[in-house]
Structures are given as C-alpha cells and as structure tokens.
Protein backbone atom coordinates (compact mmCIF):
# COMPACT_ATOMS: atom_id res chain seq x y z
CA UNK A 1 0.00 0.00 0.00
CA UNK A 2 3.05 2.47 -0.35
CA UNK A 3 2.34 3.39 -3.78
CA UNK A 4 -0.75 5.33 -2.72
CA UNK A 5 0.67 6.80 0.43
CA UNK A 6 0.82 10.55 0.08
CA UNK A 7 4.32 11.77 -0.46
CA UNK A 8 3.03 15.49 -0.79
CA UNK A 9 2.71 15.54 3.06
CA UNK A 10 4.78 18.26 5.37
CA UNK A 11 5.96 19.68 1.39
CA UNK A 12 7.38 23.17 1.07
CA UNK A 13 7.81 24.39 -2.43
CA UNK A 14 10.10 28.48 -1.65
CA UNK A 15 9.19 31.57 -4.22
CA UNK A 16 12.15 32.92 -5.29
CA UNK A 17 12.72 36.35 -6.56
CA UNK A 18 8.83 37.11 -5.84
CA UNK A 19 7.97 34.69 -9.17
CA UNK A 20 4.17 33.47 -7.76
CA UNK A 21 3.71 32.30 -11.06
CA UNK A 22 6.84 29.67 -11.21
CA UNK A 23 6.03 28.51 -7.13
CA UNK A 24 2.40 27.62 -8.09
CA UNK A 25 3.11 25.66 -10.96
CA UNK A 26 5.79 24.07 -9.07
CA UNK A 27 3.20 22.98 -6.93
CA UNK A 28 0.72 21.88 -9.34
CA UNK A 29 3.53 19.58 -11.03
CA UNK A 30 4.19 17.94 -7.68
CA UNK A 31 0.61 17.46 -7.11
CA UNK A 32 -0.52 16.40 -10.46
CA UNK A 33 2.09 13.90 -10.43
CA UNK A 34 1.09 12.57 -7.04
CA UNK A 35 -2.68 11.58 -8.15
CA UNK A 36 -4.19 14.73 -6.28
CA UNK A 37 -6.07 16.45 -8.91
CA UNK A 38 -7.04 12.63 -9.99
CA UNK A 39 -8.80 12.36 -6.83
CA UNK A 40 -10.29 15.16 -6.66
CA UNK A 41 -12.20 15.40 -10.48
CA UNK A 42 -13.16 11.60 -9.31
CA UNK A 43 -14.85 12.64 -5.56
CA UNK A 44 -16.72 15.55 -7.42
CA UNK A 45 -19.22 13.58 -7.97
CA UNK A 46 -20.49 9.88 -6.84
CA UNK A 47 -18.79 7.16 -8.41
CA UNK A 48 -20.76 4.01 -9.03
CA UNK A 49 -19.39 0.81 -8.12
CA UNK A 50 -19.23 -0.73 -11.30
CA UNK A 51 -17.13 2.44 -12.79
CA UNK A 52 -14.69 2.16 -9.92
CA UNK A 53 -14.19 -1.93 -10.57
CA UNK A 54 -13.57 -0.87 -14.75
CA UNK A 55 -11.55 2.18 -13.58
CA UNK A 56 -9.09 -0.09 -10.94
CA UNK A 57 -9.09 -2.78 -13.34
CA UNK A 58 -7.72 -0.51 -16.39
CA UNK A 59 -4.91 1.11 -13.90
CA UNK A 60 -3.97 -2.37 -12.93
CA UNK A 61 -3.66 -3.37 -16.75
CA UNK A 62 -1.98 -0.32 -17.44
CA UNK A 63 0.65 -0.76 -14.54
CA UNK A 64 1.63 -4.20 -15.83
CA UNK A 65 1.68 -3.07 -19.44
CA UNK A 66 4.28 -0.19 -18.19
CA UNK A 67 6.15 -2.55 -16.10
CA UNK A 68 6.99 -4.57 -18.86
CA UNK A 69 7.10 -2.07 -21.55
CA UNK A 70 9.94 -0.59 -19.28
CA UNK A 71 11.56 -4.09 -18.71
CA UNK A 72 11.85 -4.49 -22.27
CA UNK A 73 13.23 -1.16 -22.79
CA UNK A 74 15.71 -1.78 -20.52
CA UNK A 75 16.30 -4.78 -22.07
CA UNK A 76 17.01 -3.37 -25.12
CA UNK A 77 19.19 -0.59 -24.01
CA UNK A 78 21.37 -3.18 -21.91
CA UNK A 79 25.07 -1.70 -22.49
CA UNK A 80 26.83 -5.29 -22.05
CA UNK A 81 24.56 -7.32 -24.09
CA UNK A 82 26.07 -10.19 -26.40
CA UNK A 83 26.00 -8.43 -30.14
CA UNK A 84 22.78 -10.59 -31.89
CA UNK A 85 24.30 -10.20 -35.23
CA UNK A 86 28.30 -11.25 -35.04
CA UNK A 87 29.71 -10.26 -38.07
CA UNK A 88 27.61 -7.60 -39.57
C-alpha cells in the first residue's frame, strides 16, 4: 500500500525572486504527479461501483503493461549485451 501513500505531506515548495507564477506551478507539477487532482475530479461527484471496478481494473492493466514495456526497454538498451548479429 506504499504506492498510494501521500508523499506530498509536510511539502514546502520556496518563491524565489517574488515569481508566484513559477512557485504555483511548481506545486501543481508535484501534485498532479502525485494523483491529487485525480482524486479530486473523481470525488466531485459519486462514483458508481461498477465504474470504480472498470476504472481499478484498467490502472492495474496499465501498470503491468508499463512494467513490462519498461523491462523491455531496458532490455534493449542493456550496455553489455552479447552483439545478436556477429559479423555484420
């Protein structure tokens, strides 16, 4: 249950050079990228039970896809792999 622990707790984000404008988006990166503006659009309103079962099962599905999209990747871009065509 770590990945949806909230890592925006006890955050500071400092305005430098009185820039508001560079501070709040800043902030809106960290929290979009944490899932809080996620939540939010989904608590506006009530979400029924069968949308939350096809909306869990499609960010299950899309965390294994990633996972091993980014395996392969990796994979591929392996510095020390064996050269698959010798002599070309």
């Amino acid at each position: 249950m770590m990945g949806q622990h909230a890592k925006f707790i006890a955050r500071t984000v400092f305005v430098q050079n009185n820039d508001i404008e560079q501070a709040c988006r800043v902030i809106n990166r960290i929290m979009g990228s944490e899932g809080w503006f996620d939540q939010f659009r989904r608590t506006r309103r009530y979400e029924k039970p069968y949308m939350a079962r096809r909306r869990i099962n499609f960010e299950k599905c899309k965390a294994i896809y990633n996972e091993d999209m980014n395996r392969k990747i990796q994979f591929v871009l392996r510095a020390n792999r064996v050269d698959p065509f010798p002599g070309c």
